[in-house]
N, C-alpha and C. Protein backbone atom coordinates (compact mmCIF):
# COMPACT_ATOMS: atom_id res chain seq x y z
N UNK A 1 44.14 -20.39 67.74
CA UNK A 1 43.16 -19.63 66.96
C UNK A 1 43.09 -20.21 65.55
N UNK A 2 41.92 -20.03 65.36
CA UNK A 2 41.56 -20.52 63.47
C UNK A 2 41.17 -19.73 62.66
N UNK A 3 41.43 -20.35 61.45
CA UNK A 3 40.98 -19.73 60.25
C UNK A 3 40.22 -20.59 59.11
N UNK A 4 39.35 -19.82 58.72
CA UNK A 4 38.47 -20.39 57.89
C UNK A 4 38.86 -19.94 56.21
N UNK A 5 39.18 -20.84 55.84
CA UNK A 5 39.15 -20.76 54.23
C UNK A 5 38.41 -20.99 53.34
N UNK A 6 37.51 -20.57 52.52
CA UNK A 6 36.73 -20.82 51.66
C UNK A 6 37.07 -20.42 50.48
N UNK A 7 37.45 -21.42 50.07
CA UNK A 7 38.27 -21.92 48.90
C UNK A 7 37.62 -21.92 47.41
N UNK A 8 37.34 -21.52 46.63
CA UNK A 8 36.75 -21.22 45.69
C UNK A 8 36.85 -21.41 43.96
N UNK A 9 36.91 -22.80 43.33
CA UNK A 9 36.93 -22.10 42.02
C UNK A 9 36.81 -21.16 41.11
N UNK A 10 37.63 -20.74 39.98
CA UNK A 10 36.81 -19.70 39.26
C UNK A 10 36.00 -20.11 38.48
N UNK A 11 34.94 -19.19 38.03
CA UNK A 11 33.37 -19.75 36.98
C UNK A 11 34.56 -20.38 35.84
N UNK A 12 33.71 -20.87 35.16
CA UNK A 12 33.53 -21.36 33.79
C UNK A 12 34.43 -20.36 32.65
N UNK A 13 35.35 -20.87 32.06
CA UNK A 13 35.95 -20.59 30.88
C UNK A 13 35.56 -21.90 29.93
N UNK A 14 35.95 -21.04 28.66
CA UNK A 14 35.54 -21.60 27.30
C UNK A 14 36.61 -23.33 27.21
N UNK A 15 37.86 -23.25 27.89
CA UNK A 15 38.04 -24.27 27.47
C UNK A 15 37.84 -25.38 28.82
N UNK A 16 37.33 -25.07 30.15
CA UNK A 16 36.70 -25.60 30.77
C UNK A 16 35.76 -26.35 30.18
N UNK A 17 34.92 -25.44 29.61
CA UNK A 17 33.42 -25.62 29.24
C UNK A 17 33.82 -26.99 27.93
N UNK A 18 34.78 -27.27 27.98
CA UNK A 18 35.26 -28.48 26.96
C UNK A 18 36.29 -29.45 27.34
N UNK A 19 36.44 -29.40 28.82
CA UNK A 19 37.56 -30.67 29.33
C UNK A 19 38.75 -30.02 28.52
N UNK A 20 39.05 -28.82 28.57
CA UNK A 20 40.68 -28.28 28.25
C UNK A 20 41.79 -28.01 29.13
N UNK A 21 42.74 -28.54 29.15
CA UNK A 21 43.47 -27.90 30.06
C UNK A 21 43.59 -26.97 30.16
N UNK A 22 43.45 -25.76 30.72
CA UNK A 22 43.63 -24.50 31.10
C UNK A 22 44.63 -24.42 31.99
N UNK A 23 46.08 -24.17 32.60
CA UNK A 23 46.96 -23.98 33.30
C UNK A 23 47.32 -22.24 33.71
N UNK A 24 48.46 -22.00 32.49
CA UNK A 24 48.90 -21.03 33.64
C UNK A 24 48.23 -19.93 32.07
N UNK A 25 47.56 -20.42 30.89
CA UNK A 25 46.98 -19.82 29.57
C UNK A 25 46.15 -19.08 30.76
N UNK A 26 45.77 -17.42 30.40
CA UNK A 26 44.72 -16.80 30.55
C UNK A 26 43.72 -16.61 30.10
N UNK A 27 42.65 -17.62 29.95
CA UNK A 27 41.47 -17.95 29.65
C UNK A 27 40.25 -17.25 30.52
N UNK A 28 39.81 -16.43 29.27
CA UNK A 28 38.62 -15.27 30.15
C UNK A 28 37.19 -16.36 30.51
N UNK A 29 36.46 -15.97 31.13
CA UNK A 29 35.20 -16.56 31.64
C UNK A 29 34.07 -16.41 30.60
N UNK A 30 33.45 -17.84 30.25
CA UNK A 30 32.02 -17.37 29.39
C UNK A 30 31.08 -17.09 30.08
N UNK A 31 29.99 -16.28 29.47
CA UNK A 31 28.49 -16.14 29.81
C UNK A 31 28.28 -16.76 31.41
N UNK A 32 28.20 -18.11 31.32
CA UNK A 32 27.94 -18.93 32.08
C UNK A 32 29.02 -18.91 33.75
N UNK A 33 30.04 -18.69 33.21
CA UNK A 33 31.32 -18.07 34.22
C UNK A 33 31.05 -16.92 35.17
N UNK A 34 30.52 -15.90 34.01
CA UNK A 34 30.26 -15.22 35.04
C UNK A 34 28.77 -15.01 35.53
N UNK A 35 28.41 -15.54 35.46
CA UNK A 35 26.69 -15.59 36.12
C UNK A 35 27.44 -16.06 37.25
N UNK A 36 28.27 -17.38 37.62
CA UNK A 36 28.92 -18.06 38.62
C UNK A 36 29.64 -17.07 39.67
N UNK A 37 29.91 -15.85 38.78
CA UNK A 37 30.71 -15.06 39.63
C UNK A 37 29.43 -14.04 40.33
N UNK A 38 28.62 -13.69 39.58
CA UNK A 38 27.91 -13.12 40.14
C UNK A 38 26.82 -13.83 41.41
N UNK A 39 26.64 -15.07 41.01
CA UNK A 39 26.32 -15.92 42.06
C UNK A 39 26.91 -15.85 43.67
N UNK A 40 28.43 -16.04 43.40
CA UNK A 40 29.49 -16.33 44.06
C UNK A 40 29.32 -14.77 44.93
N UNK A 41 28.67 -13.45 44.17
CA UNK A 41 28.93 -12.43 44.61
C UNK A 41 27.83 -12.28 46.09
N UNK A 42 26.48 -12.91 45.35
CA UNK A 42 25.33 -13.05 46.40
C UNK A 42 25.75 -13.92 47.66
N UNK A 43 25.97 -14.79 47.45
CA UNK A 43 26.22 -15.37 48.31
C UNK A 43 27.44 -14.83 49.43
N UNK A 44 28.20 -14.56 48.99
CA UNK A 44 29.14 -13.58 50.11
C UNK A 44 28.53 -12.34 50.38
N UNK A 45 27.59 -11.37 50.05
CA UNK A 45 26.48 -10.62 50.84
C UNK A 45 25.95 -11.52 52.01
N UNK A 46 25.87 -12.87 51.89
CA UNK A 46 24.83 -13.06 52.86
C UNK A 46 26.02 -14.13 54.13
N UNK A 47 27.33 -14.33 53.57
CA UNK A 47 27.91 -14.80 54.44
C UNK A 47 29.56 -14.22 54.72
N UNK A 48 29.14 -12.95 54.37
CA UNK A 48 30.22 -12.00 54.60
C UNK A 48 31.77 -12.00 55.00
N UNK A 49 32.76 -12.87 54.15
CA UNK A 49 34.08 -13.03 54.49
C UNK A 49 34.54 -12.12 54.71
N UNK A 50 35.34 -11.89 55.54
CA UNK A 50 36.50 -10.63 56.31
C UNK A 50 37.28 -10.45 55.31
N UNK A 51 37.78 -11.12 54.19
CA UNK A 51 38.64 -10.92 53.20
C UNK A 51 38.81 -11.82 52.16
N UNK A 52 39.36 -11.44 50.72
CA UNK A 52 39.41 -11.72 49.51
C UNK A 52 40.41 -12.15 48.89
N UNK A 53 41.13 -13.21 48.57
CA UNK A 53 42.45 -13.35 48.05
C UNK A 53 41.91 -14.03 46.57
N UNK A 54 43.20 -13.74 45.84
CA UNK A 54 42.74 -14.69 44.03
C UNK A 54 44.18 -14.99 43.90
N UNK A 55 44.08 -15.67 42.78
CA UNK A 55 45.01 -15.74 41.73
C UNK A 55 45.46 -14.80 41.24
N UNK A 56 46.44 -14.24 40.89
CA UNK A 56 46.91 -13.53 39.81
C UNK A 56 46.24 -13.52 38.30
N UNK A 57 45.70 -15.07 37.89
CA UNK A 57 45.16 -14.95 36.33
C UNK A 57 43.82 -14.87 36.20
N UNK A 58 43.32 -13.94 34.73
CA UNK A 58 42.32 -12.84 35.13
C UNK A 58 41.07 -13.91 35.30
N UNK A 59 41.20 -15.01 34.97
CA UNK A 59 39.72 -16.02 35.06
C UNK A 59 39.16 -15.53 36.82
N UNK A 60 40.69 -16.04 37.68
CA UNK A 60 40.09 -15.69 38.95
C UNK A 60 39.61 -14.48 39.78
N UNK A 61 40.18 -13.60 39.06
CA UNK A 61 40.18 -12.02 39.47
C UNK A 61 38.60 -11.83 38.86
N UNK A 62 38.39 -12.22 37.38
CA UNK A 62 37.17 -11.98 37.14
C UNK A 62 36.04 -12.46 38.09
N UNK A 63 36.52 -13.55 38.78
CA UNK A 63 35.59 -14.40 39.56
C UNK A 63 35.24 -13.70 41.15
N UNK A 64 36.19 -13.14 41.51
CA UNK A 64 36.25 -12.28 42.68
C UNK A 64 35.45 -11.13 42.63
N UNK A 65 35.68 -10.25 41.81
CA UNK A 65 35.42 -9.04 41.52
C UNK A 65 34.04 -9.18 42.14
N UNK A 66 33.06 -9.81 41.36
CA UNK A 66 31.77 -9.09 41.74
C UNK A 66 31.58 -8.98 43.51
N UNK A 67 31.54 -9.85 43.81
CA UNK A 67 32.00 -10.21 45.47
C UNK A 67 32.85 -9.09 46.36
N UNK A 68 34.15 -8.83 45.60
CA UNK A 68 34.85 -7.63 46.34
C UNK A 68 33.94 -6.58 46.30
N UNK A 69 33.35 -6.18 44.86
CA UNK A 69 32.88 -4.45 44.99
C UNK A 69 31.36 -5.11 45.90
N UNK A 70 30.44 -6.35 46.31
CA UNK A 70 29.44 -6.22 47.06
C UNK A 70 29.57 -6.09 48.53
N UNK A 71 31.48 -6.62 48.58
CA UNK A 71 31.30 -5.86 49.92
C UNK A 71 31.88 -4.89 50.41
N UNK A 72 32.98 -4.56 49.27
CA UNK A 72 33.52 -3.25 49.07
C UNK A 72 34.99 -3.76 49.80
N UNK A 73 35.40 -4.70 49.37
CA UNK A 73 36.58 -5.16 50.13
C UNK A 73 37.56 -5.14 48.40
N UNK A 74 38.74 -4.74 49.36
CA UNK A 74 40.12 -5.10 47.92
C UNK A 74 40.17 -6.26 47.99
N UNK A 75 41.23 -6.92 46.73
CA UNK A 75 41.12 -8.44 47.17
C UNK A 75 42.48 -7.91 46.78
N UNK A 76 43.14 -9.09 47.56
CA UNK A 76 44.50 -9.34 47.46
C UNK A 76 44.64 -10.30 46.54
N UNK A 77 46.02 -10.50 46.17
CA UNK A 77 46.67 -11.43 44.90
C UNK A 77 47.80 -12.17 45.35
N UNK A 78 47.62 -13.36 45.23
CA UNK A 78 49.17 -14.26 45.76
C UNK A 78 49.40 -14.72 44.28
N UNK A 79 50.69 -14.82 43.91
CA UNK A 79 51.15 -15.87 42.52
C UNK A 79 51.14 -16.81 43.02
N UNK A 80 51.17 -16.99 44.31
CA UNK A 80 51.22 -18.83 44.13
C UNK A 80 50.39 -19.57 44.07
N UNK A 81 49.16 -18.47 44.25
CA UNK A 81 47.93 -19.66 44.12
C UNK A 81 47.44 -19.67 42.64
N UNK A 82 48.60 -19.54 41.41
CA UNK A 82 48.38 -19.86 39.97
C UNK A 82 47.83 -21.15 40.28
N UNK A 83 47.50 -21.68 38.66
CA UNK A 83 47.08 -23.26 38.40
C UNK A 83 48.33 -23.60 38.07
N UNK A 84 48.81 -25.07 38.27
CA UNK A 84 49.46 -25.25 37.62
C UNK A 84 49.49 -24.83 36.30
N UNK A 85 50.92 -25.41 35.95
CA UNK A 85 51.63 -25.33 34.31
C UNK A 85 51.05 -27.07 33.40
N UNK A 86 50.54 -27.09 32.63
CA UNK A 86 50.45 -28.70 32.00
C UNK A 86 51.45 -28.88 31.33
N UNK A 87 52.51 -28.16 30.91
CA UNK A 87 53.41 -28.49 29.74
C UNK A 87 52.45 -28.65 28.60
N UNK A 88 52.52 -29.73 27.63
CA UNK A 88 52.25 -30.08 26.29
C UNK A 88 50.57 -30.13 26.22
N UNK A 89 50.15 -30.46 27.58
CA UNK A 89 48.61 -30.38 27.45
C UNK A 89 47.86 -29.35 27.62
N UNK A 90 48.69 -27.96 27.77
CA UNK A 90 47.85 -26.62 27.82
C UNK A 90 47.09 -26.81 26.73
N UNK A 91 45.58 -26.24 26.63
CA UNK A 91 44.70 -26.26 25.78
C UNK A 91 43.82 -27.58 24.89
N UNK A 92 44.73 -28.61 25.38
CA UNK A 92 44.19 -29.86 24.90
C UNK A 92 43.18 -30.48 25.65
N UNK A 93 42.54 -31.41 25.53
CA UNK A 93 41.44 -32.31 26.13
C UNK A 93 42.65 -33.89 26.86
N UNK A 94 42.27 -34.42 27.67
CA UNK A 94 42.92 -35.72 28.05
C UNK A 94 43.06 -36.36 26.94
N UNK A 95 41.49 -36.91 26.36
CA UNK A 95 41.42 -37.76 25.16
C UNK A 95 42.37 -37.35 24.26
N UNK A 96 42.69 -35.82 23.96
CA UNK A 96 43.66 -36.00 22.87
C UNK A 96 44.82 -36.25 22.85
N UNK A 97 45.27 -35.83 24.56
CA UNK A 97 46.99 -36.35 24.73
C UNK A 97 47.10 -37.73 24.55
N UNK A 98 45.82 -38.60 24.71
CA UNK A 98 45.56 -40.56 24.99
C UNK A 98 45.80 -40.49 23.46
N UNK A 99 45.32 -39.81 22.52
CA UNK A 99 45.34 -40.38 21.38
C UNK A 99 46.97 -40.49 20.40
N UNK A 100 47.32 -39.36 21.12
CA UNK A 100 48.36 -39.12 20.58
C UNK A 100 49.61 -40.19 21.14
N UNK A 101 49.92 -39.83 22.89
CA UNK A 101 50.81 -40.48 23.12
C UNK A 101 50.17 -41.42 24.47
N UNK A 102 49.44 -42.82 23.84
CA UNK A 102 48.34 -43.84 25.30
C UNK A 102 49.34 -44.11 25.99
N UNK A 103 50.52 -44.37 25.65
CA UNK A 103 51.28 -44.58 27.25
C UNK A 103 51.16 -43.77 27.76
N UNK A 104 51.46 -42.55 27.40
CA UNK A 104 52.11 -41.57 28.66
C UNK A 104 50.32 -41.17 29.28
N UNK A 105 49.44 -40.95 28.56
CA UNK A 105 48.10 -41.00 29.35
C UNK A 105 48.17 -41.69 30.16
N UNK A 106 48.33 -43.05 29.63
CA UNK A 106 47.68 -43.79 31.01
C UNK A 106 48.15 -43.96 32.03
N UNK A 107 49.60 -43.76 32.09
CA UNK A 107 50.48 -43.58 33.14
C UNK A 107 50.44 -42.40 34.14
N UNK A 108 49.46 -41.44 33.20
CA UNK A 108 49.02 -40.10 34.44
C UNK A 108 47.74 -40.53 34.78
N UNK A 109 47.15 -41.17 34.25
CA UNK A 109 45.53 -41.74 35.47
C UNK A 109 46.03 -42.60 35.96
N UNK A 110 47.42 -43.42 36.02
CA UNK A 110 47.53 -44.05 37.26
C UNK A 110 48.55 -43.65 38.35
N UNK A 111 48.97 -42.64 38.08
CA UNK A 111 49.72 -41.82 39.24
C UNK A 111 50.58 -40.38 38.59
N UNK A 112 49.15 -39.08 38.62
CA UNK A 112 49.64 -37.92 37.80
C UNK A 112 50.77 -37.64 38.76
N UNK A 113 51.32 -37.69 39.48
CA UNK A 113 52.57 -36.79 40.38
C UNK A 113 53.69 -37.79 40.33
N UNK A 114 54.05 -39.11 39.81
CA UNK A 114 55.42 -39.38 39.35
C UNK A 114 55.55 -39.11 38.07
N UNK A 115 54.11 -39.31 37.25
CA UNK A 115 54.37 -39.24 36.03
C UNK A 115 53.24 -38.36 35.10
N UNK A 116 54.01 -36.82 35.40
CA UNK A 116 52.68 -35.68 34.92
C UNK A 116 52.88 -35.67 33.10
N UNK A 117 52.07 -34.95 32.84
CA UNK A 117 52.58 -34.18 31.73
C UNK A 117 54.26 -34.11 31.35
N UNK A 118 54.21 -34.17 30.27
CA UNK A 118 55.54 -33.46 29.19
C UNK A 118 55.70 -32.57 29.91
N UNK A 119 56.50 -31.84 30.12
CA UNK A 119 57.23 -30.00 30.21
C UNK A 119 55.64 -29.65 30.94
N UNK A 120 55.29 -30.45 32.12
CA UNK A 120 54.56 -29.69 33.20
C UNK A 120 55.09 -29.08 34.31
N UNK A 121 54.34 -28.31 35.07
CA UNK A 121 55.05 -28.64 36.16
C UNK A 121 55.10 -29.15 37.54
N UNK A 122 56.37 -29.79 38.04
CA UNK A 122 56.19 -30.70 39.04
C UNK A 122 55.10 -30.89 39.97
N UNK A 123 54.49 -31.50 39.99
CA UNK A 123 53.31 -31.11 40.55
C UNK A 123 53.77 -31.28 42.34
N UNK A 124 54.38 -32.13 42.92
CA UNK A 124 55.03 -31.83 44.18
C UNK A 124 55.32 -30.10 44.67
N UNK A 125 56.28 -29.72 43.53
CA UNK A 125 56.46 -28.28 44.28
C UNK A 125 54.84 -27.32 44.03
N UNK A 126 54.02 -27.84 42.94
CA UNK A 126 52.86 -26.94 42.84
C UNK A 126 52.31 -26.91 44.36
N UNK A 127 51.93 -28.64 45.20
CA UNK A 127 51.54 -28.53 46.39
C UNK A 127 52.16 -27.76 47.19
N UNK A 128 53.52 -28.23 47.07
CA UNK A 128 54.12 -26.47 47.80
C UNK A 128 53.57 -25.51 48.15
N UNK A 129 54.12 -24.87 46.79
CA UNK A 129 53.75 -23.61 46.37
C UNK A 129 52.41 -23.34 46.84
N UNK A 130 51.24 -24.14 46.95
CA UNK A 130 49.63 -23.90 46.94
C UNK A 130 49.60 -24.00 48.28
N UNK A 131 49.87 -24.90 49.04
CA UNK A 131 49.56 -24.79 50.71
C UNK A 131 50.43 -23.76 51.35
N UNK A 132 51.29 -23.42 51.17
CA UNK A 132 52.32 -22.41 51.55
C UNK A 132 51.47 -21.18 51.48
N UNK A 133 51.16 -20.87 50.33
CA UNK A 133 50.14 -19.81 50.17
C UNK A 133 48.98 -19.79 50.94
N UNK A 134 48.26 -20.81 51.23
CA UNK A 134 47.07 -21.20 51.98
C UNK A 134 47.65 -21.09 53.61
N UNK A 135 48.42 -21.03 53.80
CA UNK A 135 48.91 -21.12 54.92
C UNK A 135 49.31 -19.40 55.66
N UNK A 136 50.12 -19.03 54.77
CA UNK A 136 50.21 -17.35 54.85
C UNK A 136 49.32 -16.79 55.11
N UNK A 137 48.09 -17.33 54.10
CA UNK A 137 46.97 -16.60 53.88
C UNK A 137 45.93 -16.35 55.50
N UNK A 138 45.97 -17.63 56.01
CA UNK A 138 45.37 -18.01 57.19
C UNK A 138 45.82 -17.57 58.26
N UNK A 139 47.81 -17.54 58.19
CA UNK A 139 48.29 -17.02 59.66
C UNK A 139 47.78 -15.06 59.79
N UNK A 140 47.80 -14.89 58.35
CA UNK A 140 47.39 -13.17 58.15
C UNK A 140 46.16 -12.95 58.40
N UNK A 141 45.37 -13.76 58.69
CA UNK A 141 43.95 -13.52 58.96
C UNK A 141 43.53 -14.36 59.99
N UNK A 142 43.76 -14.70 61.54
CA UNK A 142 43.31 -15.68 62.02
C UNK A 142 42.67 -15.01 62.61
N UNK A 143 41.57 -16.24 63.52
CA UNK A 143 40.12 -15.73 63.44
C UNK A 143 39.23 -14.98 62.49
N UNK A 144 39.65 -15.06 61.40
CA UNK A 144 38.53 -14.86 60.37
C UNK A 144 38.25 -15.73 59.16
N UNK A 145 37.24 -15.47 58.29
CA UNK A 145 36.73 -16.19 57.41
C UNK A 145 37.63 -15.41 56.07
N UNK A 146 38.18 -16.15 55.18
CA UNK A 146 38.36 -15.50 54.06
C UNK A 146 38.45 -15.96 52.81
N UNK A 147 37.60 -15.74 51.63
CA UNK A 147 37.75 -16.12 50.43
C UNK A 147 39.08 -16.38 49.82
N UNK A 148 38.84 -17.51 49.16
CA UNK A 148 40.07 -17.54 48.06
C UNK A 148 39.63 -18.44 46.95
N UNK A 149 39.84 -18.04 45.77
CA UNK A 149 39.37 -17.71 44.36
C UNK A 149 40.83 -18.04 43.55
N UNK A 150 40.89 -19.85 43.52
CA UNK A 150 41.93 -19.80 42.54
C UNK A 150 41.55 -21.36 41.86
N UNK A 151 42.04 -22.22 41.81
CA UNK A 151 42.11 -22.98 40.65
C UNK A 151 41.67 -24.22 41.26
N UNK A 152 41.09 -25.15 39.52
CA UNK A 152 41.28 -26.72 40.03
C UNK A 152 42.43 -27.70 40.61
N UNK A 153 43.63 -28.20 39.83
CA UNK A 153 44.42 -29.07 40.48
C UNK A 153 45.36 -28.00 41.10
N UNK A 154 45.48 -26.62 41.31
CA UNK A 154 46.06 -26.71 42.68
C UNK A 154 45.94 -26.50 43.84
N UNK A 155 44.29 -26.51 43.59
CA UNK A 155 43.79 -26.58 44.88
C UNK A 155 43.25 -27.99 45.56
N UNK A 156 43.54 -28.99 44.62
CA UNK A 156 43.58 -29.87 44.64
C UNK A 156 44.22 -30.58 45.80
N UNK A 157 45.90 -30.42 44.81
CA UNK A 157 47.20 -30.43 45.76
C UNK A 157 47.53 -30.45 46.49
N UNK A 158 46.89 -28.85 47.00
CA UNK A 158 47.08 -27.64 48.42
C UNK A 158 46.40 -28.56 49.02
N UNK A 159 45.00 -29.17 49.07
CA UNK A 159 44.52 -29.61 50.33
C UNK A 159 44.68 -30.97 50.35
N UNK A 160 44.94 -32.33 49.74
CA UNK A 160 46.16 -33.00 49.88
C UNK A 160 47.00 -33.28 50.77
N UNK A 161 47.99 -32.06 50.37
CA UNK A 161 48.81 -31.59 51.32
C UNK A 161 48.53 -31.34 52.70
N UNK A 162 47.70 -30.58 53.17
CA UNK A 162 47.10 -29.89 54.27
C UNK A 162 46.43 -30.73 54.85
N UNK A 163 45.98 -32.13 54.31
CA UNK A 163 45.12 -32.97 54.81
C UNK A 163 45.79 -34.35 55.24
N UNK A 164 47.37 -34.15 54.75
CA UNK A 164 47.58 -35.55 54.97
C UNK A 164 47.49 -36.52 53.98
N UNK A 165 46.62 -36.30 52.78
CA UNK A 165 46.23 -37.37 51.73
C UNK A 165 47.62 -37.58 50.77
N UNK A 166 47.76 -38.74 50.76
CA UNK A 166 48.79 -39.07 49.08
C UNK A 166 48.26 -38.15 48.24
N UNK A 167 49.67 -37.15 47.83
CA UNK A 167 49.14 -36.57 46.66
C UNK A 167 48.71 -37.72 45.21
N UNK A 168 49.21 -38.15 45.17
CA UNK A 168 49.12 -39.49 43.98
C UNK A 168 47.39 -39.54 43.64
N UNK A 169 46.93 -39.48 44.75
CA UNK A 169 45.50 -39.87 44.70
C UNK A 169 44.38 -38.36 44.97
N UNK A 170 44.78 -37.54 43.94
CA UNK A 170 44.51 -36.18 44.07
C UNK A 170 43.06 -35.83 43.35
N UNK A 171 43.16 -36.82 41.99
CA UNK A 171 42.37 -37.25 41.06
C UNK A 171 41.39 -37.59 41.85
N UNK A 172 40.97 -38.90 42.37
CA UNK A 172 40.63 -40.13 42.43
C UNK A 172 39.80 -39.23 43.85
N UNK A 173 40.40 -38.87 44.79
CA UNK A 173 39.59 -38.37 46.29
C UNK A 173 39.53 -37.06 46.05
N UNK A 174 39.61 -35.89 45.41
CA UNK A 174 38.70 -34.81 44.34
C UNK A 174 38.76 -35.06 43.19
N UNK A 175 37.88 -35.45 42.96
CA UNK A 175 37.64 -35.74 40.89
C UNK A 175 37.56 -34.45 40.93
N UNK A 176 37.01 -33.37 40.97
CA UNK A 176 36.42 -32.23 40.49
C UNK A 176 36.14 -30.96 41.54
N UNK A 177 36.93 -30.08 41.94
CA UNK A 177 36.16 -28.86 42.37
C UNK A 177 35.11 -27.74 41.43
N UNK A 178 34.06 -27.89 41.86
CA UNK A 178 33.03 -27.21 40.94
C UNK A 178 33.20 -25.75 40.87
N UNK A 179 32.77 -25.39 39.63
CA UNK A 179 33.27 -24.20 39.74
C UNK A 179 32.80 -22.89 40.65
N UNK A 180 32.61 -22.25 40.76
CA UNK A 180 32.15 -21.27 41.94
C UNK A 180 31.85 -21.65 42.96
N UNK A 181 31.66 -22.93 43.37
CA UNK A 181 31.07 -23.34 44.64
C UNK A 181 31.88 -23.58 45.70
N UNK A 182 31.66 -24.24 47.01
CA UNK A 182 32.87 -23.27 48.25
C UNK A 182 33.03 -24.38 48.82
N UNK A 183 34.28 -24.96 49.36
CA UNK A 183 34.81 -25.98 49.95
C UNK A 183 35.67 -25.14 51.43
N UNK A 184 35.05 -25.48 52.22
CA UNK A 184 35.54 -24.84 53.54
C UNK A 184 36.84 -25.74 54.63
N UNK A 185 37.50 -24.86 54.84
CA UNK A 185 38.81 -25.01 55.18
C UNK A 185 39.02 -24.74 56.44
N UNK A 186 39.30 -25.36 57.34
CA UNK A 186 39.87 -24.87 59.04
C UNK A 186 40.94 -24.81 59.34
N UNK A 187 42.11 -24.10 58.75
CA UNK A 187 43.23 -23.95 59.41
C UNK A 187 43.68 -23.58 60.68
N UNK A 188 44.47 -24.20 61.90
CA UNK A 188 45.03 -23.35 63.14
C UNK A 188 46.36 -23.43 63.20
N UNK A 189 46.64 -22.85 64.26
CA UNK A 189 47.81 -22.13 64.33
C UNK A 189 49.18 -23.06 64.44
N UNK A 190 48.80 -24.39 64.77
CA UNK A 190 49.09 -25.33 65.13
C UNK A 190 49.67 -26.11 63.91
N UNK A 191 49.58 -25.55 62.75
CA UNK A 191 49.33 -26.41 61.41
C UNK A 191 48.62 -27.36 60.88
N UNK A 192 47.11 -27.62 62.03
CA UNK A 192 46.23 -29.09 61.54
C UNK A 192 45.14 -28.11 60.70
N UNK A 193 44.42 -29.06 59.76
CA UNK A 193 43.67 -28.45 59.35
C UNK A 193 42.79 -29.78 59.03
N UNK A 194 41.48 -29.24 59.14
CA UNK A 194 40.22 -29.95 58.71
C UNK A 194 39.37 -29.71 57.89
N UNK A 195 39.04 -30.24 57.05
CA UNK A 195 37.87 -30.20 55.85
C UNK A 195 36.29 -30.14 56.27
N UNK A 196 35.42 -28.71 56.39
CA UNK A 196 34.13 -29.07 56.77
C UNK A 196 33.33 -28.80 55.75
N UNK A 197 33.72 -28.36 54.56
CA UNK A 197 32.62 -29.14 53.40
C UNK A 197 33.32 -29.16 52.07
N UNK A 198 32.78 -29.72 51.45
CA UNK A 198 33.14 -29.80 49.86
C UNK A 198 32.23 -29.32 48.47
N UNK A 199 32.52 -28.55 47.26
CA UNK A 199 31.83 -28.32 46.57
C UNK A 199 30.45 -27.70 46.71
N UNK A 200 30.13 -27.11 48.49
CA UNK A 200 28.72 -26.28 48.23
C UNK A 200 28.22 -25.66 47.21
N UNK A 201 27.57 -25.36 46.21
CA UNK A 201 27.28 -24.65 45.63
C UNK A 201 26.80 -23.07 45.79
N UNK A 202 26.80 -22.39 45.39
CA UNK A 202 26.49 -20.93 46.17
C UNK A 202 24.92 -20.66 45.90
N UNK A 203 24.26 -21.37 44.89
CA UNK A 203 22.86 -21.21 45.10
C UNK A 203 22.79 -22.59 44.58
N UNK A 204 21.04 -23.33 44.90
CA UNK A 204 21.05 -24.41 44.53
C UNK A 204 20.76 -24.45 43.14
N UNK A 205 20.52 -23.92 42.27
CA UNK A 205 19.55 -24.26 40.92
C UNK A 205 21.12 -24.21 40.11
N UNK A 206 22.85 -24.13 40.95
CA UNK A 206 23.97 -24.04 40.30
C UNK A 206 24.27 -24.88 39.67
N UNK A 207 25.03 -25.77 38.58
CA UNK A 207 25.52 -27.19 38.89
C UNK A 207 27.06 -27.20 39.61
């Protein structure tokens, strides 16, 4: 038996909206964030997940919400599907960690998981931590479809992991999960899982 995951960024925060690291900082959603959420809300009216999981931090909860009360579903909360931790680059831009210290930049665009961030964290156990969760999530719901509403690189990670891919190359084969838009997940019982889309958007006029 399977399960379908639809995997979900949260909208737009302010230091998103500027190439910031945002990690495990609770960074609320702008304007633009939540239109995404409310987007995110229509669109699950019309393709009705059996259930709701988030993050613990309120960007993602904000992102859920509209969606839970349209279909009147609770959403559940895992901690493990936090974002990672950046260490020293919470709140910064790339460019400014390059400016400050170009070795250690460039040594994370050429392989962020031997060599992350300062006082980040490991990004190995983040994949952990993120498919483990993705995995729970799926054996508790099989045969159904269910949202989940949590982050960029560790959802990154999580599917990575789940897919078989070198984490090393996490960057490079997802540059970017967009924000509100839905990357669908086939987990079975079996532990294989397959990727049947990436980055849908929930309406088209989204970016």
């Amino acid at each position: 038996m399977t399960t379908t995951l639809l995997l979900t960024r949260h909208g737009q925060t302010i230091w998103h909206a500027e190439n910031r690291y945002a990690g495990v900082s609770d960074i609320g959603l702008t304007e633009k964030g939540r239109e995404q959420a409310a987007a995110l809300a229509r669109w699950s009216t019309t393709h009705r997940p059996d259930a709701i999981w988030t993050s613990p931090l309120s960007r993602a909860i904000a992102t859920a919400q509209p969606a839970a009360q349209a279909l009147g579903i609770t959403p559940h909360r895992e901690n493990d599907l936090r974002e990672c931790d950046f260490g020293v680059v919470e709140g910064r831009t790339l460019a400014e960690f390059a400016a400050e210290v170009p070795a250690a930049a460039e040594a994370f665009r050429a392989d962020p998981v031997t060599y992350p961030f300062p006082e980040a964290e490991n990004p190995r156990e983040a994949a952990a931590r993120g498919s483990a969760a993705l995995r729970r999530i799926a054996k508790s719901h099989q045969g159904e479809r269910v949202l989940v509403v949590a982050h960029n690189t560790l959802l990154r990670l999580a599917l990575c992991t789940l897919l078989g891919i070198p984490l090393a190359e996490y960057r490079r084969v997802f540059p970017q999960l967009r924000n509100a838009a839905i990357t669908e997940l086939r987990l079975d019982t079996e532990g294989s899982a397959a990727l049947l889309s990436l980055n849908v958007p929930c309406e088209p006029d989204l970016p």
